[in-house]
C-alpha atoms as a PDB file:
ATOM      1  CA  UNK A   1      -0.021  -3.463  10.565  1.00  0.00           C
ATOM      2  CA  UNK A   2      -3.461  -2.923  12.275  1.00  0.00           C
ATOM      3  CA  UNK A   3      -4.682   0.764  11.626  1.00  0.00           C
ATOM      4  CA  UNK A   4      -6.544   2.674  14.735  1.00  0.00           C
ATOM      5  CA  UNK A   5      -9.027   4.180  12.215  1.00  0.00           C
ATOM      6  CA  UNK A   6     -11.297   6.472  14.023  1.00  0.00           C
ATOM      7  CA  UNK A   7     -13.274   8.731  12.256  1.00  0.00           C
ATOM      8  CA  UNK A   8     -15.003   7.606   8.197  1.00  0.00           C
ATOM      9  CA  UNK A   9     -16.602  10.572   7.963  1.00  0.00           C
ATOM     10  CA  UNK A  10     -13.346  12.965   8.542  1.00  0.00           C
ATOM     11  CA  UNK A  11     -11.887  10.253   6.226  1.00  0.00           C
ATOM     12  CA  UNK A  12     -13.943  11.329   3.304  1.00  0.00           C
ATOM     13  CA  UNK A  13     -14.043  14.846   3.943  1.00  0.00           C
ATOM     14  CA  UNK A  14     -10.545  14.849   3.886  1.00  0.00           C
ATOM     15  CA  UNK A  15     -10.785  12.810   0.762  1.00  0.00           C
ATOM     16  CA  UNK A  16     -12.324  15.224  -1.227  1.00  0.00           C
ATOM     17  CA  UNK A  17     -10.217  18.199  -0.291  1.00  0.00           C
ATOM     18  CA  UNK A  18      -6.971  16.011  -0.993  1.00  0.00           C
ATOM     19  CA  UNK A  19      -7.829  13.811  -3.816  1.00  0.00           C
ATOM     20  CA  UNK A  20      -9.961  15.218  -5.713  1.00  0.00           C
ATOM     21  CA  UNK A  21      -7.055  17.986  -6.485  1.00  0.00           C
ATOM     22  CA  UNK A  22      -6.163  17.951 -10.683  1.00  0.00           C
ATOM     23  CA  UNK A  23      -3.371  15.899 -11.531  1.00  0.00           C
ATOM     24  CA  UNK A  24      -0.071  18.689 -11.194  1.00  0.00           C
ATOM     25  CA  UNK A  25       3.032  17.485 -13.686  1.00  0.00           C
ATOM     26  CA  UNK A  26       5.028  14.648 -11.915  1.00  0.00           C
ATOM     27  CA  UNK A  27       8.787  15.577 -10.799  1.00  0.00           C
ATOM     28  CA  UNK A  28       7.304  18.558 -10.257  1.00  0.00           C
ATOM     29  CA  UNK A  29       9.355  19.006  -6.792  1.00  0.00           C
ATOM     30  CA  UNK A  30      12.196  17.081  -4.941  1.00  0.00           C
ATOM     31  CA  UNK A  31      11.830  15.554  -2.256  1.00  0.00           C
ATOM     32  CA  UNK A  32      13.806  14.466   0.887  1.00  0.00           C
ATOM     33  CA  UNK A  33      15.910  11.056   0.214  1.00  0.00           C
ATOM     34  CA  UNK A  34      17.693  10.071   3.356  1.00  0.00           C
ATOM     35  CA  UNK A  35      21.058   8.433   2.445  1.00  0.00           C
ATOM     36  CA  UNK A  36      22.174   5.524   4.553  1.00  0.00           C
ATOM     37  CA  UNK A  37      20.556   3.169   6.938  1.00  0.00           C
ATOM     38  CA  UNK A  38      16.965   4.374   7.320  1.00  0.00           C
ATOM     39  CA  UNK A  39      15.041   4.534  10.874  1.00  0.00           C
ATOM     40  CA  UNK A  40      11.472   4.396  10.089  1.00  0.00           C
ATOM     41  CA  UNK A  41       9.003   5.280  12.779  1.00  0.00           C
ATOM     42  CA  UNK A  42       5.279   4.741  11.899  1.00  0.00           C
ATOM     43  CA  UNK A  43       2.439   6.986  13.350  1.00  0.00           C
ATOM     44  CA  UNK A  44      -0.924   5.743  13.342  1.00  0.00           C
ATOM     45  CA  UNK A  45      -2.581   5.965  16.780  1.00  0.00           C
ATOM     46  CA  UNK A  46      -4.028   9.385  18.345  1.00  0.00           C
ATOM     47  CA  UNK A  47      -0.542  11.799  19.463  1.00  0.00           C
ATOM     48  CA  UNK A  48      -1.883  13.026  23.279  1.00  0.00           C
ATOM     49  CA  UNK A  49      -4.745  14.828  23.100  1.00  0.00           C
ATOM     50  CA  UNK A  50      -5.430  14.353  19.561  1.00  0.00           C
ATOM     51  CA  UNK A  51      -4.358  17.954  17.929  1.00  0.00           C
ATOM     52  CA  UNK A  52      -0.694  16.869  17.077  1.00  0.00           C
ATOM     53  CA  UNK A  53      -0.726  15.315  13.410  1.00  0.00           C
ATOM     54  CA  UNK A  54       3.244  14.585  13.816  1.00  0.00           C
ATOM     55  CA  UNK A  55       5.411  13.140  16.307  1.00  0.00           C
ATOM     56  CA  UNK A  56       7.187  15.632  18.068  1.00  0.00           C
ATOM     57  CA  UNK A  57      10.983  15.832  16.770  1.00  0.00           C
ATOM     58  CA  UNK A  58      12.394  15.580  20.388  1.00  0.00           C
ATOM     59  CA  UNK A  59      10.787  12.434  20.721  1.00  0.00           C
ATOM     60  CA  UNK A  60      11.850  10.792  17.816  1.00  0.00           C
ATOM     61  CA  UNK A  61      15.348  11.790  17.599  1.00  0.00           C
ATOM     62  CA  UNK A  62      17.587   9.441  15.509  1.00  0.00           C
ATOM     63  CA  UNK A  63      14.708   8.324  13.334  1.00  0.00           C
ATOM     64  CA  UNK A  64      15.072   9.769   9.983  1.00  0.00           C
ATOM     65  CA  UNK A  65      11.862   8.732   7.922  1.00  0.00           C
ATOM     66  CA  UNK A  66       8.438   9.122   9.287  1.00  0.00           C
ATOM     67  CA  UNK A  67       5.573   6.996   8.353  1.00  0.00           C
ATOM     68  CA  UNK A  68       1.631   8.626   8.590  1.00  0.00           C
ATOM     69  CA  UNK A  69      -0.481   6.138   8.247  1.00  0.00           C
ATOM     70  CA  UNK A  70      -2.757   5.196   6.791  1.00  0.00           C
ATOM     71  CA  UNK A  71      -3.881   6.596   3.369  1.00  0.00           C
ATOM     72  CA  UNK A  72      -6.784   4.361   1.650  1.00  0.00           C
ATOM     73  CA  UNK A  73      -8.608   4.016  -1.707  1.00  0.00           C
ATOM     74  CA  UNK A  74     -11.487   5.762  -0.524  1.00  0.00           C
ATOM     75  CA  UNK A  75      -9.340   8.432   0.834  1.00  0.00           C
ATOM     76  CA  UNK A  76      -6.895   9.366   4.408  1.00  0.00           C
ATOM     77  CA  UNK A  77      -7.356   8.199   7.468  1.00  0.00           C
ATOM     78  CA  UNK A  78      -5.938   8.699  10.771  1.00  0.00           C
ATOM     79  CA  UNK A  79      -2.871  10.478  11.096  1.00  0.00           C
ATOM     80  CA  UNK A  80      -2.844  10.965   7.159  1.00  0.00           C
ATOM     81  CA  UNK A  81      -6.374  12.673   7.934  1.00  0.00           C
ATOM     82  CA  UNK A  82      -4.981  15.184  10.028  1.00  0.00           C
ATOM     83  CA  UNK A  83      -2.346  16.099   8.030  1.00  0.00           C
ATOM     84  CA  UNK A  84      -4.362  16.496   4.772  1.00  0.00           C
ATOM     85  CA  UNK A  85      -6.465  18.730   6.395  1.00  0.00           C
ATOM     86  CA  UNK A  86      -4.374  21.208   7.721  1.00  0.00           C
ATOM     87  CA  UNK A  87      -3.653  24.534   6.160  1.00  0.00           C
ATOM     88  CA  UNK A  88      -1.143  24.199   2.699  1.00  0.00           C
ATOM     89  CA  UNK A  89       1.254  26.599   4.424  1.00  0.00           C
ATOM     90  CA  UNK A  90       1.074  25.228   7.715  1.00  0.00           C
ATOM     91  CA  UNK A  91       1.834  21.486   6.157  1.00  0.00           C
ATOM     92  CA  UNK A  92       4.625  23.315   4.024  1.00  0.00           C
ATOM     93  CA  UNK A  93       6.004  24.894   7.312  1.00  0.00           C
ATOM     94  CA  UNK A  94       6.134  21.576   9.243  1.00  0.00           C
ATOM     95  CA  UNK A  95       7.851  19.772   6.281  1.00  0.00           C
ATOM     96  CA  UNK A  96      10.529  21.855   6.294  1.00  0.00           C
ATOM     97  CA  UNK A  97      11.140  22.122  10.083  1.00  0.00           C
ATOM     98  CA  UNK A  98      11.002  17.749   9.779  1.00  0.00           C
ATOM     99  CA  UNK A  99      13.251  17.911   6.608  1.00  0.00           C
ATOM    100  CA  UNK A 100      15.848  20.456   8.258  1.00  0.00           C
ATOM    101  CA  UNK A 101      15.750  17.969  11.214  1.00  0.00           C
ATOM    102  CA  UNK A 102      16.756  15.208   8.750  1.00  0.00           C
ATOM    103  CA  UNK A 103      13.566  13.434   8.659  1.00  0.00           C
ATOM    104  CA  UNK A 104      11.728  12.634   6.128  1.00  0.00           C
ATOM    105  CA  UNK A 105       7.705  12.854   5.598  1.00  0.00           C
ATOM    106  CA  UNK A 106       5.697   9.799   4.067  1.00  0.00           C
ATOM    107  CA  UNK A 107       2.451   8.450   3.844  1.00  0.00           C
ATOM    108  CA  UNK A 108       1.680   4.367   4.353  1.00  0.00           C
ATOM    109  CA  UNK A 109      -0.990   3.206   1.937  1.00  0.00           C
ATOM    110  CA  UNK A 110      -3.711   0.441   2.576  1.00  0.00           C
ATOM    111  CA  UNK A 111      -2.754  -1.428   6.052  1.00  0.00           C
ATOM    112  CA  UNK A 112      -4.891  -4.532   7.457  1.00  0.00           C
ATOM    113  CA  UNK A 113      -7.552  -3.020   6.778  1.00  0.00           C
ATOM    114  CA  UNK A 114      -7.813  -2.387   2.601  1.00  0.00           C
ATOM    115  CA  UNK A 115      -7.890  -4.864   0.285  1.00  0.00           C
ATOM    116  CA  UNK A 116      -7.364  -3.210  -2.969  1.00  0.00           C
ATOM    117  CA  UNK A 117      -6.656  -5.574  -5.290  1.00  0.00           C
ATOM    118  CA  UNK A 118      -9.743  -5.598  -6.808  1.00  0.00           C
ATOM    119  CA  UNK A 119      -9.211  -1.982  -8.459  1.00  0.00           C
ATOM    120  CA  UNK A 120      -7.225  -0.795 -11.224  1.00  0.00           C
ATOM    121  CA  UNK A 121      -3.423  -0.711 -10.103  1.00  0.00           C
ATOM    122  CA  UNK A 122      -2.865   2.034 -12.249  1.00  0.00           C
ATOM    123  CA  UNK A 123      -5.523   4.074 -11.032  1.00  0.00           C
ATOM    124  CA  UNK A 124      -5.045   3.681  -7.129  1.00  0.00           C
ATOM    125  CA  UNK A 125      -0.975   4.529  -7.900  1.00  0.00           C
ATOM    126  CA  UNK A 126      -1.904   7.642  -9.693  1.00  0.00           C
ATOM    127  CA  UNK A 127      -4.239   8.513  -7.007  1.00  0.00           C
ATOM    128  CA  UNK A 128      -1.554   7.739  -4.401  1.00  0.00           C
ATOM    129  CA  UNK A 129       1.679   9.896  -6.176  1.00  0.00           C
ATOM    130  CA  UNK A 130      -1.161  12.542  -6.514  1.00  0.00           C
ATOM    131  CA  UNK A 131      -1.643  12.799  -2.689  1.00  0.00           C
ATOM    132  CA  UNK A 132       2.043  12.571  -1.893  1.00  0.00           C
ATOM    133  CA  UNK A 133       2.526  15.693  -4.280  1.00  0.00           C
ATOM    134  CA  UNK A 134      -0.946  17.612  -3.057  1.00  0.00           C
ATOM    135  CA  UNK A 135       0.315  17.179   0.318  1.00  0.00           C
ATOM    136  CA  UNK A 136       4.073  18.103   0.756  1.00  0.00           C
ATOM    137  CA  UNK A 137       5.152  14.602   1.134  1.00  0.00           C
ATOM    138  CA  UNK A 138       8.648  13.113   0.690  1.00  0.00           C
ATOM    139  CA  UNK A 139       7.209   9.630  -0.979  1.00  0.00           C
ATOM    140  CA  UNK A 140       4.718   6.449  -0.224  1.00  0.00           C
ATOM    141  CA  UNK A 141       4.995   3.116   1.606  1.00  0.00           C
ATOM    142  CA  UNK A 142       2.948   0.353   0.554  1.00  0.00           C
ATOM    143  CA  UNK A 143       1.768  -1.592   3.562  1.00  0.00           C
ATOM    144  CA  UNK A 144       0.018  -4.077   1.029  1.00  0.00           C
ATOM    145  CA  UNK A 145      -1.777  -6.944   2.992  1.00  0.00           C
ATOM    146  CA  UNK A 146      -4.324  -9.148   1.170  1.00  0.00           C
ATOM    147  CA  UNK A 147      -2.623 -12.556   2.559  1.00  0.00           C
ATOM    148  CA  UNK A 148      -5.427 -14.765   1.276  1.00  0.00           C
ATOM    149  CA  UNK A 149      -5.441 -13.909  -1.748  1.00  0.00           C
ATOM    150  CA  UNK A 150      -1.859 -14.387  -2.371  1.00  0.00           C
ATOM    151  CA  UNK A 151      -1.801 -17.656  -1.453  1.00  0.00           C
ATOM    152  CA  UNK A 152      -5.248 -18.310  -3.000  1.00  0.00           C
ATOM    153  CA  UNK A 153      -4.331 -16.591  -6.153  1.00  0.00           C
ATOM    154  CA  UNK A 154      -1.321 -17.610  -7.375  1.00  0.00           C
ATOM    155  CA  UNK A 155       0.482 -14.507  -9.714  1.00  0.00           C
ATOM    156  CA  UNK A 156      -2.387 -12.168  -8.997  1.00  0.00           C
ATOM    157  CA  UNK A 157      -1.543  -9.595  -5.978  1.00  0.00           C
ATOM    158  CA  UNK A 158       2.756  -9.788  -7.063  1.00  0.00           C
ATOM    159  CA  UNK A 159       1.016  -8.447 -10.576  1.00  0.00           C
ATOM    160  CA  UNK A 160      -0.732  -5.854  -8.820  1.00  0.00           C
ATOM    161  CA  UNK A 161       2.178  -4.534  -6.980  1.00  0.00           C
ATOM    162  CA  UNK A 162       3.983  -4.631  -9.952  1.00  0.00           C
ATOM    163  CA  UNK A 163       2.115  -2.088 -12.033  1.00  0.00           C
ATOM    164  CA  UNK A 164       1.336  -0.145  -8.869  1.00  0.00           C
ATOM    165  CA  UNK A 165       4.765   0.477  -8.510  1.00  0.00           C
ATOM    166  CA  UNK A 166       6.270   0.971 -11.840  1.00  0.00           C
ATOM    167  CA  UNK A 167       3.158   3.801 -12.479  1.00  0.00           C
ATOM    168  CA  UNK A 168       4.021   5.483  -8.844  1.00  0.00           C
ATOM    169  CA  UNK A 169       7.759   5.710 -10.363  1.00  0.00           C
ATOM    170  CA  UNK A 170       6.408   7.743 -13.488  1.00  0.00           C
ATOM    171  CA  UNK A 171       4.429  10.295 -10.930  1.00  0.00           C
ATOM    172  CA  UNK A 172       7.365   9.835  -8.208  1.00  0.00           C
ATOM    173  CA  UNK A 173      10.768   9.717  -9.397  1.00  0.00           C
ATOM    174  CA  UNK A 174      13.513   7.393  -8.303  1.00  0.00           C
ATOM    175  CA  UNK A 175      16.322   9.759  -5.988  1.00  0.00           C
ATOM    176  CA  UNK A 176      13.373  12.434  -5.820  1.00  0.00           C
ATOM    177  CA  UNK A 177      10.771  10.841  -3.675  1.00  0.00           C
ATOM    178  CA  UNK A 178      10.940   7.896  -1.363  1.00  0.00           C
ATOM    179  CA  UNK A 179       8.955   4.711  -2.423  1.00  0.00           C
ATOM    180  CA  UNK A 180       8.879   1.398   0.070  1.00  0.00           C
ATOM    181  CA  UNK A 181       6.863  -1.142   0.614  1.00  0.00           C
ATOM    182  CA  UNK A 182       6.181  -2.661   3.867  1.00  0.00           C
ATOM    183  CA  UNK A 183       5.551  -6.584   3.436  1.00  0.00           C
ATOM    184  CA  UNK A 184       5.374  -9.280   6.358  1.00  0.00           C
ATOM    185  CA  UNK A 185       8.843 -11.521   6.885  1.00  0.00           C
ATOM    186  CA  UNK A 186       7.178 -14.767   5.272  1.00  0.00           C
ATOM    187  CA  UNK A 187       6.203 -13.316   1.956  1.00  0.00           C
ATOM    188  CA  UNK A 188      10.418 -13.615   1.262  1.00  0.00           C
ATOM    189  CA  UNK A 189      10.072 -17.202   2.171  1.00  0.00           C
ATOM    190  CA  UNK A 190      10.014 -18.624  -1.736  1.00  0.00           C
ATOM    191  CA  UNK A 191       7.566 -21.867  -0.723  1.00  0.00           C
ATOM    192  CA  UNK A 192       5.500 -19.535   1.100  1.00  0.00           C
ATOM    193  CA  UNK A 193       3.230 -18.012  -1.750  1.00  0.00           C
ATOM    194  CA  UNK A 194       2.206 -20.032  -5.292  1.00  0.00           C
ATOM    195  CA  UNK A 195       3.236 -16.810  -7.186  1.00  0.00           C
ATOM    196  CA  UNK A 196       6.444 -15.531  -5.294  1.00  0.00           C
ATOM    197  CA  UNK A 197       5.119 -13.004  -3.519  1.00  0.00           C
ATOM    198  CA  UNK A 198       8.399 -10.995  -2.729  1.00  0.00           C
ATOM    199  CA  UNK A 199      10.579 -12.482  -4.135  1.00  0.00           C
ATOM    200  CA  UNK A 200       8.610 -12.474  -7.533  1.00  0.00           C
ATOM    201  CA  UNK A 201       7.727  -8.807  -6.753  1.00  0.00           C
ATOM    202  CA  UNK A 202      11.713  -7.682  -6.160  1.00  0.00           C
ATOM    203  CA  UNK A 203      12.725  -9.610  -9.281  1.00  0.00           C
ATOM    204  CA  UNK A 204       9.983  -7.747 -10.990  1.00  0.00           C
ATOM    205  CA  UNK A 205      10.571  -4.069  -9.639  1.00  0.00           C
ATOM    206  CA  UNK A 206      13.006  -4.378  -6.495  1.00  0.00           C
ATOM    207  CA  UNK A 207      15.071  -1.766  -8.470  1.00  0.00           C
ATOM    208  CA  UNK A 208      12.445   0.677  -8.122  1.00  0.00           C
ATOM    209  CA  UNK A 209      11.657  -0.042  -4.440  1.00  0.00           C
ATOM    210  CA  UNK A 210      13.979   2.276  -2.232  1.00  0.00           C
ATOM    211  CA  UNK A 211      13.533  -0.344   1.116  1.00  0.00           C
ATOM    212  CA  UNK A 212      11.382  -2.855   2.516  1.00  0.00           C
ATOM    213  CA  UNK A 213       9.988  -2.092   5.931  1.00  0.00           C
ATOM    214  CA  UNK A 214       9.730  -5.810   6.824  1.00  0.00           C
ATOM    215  CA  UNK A 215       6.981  -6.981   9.235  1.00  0.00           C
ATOM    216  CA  UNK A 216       8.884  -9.304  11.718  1.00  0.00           C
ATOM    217  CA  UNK A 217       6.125  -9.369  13.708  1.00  0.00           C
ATOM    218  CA  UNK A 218       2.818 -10.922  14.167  1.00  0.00           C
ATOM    219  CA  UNK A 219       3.735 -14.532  13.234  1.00  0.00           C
ATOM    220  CA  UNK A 220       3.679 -16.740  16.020  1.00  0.00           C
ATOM    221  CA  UNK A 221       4.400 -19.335  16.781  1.00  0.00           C
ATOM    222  CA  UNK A 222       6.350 -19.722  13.312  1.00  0.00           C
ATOM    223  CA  UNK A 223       8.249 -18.099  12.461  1.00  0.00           C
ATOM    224  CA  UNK A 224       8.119 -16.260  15.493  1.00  0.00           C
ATOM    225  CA  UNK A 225      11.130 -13.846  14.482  1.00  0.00           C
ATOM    226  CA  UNK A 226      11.416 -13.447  18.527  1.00  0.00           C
ATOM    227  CA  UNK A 227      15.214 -14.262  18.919  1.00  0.00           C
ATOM    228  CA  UNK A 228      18.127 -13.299  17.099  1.00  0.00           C
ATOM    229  CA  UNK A 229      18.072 -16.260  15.459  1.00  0.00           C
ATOM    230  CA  UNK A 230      14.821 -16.661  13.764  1.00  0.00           C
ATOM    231  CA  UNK A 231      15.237 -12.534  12.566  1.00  0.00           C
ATOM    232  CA  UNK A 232      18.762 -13.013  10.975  1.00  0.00           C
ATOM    233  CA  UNK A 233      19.415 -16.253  10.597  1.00  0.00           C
ATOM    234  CA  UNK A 234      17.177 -19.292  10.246  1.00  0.00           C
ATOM    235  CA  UNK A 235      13.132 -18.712   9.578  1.00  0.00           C
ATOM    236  CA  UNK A 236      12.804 -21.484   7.159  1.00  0.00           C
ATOM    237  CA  UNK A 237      13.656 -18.979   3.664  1.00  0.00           C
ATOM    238  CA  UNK A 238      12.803 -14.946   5.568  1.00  0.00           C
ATOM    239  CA  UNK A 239      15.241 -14.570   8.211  1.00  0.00           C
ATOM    240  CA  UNK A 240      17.736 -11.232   7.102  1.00  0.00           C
ATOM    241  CA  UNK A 241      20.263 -13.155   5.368  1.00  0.00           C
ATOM    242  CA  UNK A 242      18.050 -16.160   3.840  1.00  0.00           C
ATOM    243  CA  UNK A 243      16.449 -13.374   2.398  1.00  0.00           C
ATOM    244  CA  UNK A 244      19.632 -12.227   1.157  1.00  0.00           C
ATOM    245  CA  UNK A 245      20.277 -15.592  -0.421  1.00  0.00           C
ATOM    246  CA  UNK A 246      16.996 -15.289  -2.174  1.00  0.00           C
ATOM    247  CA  UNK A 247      18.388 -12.559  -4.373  1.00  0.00           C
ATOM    248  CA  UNK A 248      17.454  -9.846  -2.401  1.00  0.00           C
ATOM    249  CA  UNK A 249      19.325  -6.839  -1.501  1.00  0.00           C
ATOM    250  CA  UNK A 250      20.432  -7.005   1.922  1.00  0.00           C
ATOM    251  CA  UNK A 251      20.537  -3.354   2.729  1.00  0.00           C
ATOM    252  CA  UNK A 252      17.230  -2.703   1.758  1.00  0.00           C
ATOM    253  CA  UNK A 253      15.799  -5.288   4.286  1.00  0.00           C
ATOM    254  CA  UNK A 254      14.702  -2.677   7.452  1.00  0.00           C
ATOM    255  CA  UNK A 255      14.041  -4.722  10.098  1.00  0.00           C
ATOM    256  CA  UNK A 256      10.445  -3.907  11.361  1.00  0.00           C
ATOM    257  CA  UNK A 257       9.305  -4.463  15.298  1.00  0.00           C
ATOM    258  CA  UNK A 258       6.654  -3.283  17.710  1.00  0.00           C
ATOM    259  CA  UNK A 259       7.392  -0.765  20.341  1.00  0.00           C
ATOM    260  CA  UNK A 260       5.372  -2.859  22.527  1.00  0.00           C
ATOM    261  CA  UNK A 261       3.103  -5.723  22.789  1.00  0.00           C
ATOM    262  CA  UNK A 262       0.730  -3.522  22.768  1.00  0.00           C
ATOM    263  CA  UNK A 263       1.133  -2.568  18.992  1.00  0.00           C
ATOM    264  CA  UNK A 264       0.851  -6.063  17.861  1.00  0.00           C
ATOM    265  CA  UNK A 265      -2.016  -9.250  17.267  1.00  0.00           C
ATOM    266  CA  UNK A 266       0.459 -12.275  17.076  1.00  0.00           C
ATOM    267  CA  UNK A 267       3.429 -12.365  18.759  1.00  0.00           C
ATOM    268  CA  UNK A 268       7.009 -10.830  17.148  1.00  0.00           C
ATOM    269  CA  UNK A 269       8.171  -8.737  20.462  1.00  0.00           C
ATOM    270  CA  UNK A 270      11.626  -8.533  21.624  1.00  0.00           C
ATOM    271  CA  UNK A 271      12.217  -6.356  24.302  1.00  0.00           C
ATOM    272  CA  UNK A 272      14.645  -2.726  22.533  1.00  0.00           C
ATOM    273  CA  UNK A 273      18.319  -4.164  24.773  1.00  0.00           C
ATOM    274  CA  UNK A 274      17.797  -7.795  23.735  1.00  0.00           C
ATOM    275  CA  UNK A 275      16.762  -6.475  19.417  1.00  0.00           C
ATOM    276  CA  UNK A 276      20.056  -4.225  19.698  1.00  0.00           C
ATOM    277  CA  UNK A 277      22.233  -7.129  19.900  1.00  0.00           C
ATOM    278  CA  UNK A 278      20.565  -8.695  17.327  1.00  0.00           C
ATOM    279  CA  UNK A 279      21.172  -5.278  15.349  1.00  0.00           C
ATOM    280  CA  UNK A 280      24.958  -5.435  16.616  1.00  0.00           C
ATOM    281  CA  UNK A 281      25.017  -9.215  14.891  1.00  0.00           C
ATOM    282  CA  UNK A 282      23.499  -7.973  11.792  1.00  0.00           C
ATOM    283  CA  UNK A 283      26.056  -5.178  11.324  1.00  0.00           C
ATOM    284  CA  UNK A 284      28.705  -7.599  12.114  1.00  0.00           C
ATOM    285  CA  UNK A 285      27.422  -9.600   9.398  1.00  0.00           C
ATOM    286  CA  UNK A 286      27.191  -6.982   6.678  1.00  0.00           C
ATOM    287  CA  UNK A 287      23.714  -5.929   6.621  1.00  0.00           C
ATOM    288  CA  UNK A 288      23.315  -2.286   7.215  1.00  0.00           C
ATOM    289  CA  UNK A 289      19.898  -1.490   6.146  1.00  0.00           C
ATOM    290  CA  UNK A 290      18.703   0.454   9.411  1.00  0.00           C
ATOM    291  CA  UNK A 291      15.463  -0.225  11.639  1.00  0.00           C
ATOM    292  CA  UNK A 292      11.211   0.317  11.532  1.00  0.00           C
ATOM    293  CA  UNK A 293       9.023   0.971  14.235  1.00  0.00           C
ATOM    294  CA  UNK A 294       5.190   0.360  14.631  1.00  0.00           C
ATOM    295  CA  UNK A 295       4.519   2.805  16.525  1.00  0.00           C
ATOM    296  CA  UNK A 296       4.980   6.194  18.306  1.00  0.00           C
ATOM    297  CA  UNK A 297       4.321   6.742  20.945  1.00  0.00           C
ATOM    298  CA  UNK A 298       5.010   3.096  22.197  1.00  0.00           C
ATOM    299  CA  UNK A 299       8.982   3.702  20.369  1.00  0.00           C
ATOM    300  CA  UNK A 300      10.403   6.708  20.522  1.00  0.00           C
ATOM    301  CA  UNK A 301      14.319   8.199  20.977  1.00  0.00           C
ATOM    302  CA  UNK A 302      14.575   6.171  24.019  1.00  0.00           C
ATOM    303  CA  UNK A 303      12.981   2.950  22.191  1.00  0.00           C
ATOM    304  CA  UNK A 304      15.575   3.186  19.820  1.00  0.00           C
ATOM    305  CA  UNK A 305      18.710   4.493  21.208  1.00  0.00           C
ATOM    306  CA  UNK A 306      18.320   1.068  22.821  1.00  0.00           C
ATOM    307  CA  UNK A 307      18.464  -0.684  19.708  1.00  0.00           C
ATOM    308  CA  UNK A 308      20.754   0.865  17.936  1.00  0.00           C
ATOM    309  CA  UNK A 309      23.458   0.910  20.504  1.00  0.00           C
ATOM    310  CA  UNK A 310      26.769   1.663  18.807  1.00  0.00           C
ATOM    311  CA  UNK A 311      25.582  -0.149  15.578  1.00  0.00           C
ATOM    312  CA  UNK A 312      25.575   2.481  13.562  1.00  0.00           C
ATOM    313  CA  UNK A 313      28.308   5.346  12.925  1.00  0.00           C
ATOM    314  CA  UNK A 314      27.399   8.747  13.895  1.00  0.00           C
END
């Protein structure tokens, strides 16, 4: 996913006041889980006039996980900026309006633009749980995307992810916080990467992953993943249900799409009437895992009501 990043300096500032916090005891609060198919809904650009850090709740309704991104090494940016910089109480006050809503709070780590690979995986996960629990957060995505040096590397990044995970489990327990990760379609393919990629990653630690946020998006012109086809059922190895094949979990593949064209670099659109029958053929098929968006404003209730249809139960 392409981050909006718009302000370094706030960035750092924010850094200081958010990471620099002593390490507090792990489990030492529980967070919000959703149960069931999750709706994911990532916030990254500027909300209006810049002074809301969340998407209203009116305008996401049906979404049940929200995604402020992005949170780097050096520290948040963005959305995660804002909301590491308001007032303890006022961050506590808005989590628990969002949680009595049903949605849950978390931050997206790296994005396009971090390559952190290059640091200690242990280090940067400690650093990570420790914002989700200085912050009032209900867990951590990992929107890892170093693609050259997983292909040029063979072992090296599906490593990394591995440790990062396993240490954010010991800081962010399994049922108590929320941990994804957010990886494109083709790193499921198993030609696609020397080392795996996914599929080495979920055979490493998929037990400790709560969902993938898939990137079906930004692939063209193949895969493409713009047809019903190419998402669910034939994409050369990382369509839904090849991915299923692979060993995966099938309801823990959400299937990630742009609001708009407008939120992608590569292709990967498909309008919200024409995606919900591809939604209706997933269900039909036995996959149940629920549905990501990048971003709001560009999806919102409307965006998905569309897509969802009558997929889902109530």
């Amino acid at each position: 996913m392409f981050s909006t990043s718009f302000s370094r300096l706030f960035t750092l500032c924010s850094a200081l006041a958010s990471l620099s916090v002593g390490l507090a005891a792990p489990h030492a609060r529980r967070a919000q889980v959703p149960s069931g198919p999750k709706f994911v809904i990532y916030t990254d650009a500027q909300i209006g006039d810049g002074s809301s850090v969340l998407p209203p709740l009116d305008q996401i309704q049906g979404f049940n996980v929200v995604n402020l991104a992005f949170l780097l090494t050096s520290g948040p940016a963005d959305q995660v900026a804002k909301w590491a910089a308001l007032p303890a109480d006022q961050r506590q006050q808005l989590k628990q309006q969002y949680n009595s809503a049903g949605v849950s709070l978390v931050v997206s780590a790296f994005g396009e633009t971090e390559h952190p690979t290059s640091q200690d995986p242990t280090t940067v996960a400690n650093n990570l749980a420790q914002f989700v629990l200085n912050t009032d957060l209900d867990g951590i995505d990992i929107d890892y995307e170093e693609f050259e040096l997983v292909v040029q590397q063979p072992g090296v990044g599906e490593a990394w992810l591995t440790t990062l995970t396993q240490t954010l489990r010991q800081q962010l327990p399994q049922g108590q916080f929320i941990l994804s990760h957010a990886p494109v379609g083709p790193w499921f393919q198993p030609t696609f990467c020397p080392g795996g990629c996914y599929i080495t990653v979920d055979k490493n630690v998929g037990s400790l992953i709560d969902y993938y946020n898939i990137q079906f998006y930004n692939q063209s012109p193949s895969p493409g993943y713009e047809d019903c086809n190419t998402l669910l059922n034939s994409a050369g190895g990382s369509a839904i249900f090849e991915i299923q094949k692979n060993g995966v979990d099938v309801n823990k593949l959400v299937i990630g799409k742009p609001g708009t064209t407008a939120d992608i670099t590569n292709g990967g659109f498909i309008d919200p009437a024409t995606l919900g029958t591809c939604i209706q053929q997933a269900v039909q098929g036995g996959w149940n895992a629920g549905v990501m968006a990048f971003q709001f404003p560009h999806a919102d209730t409307n965006w998905l009501s569309a897509v969802k249809g009558s997929s889902f139960a109530a």
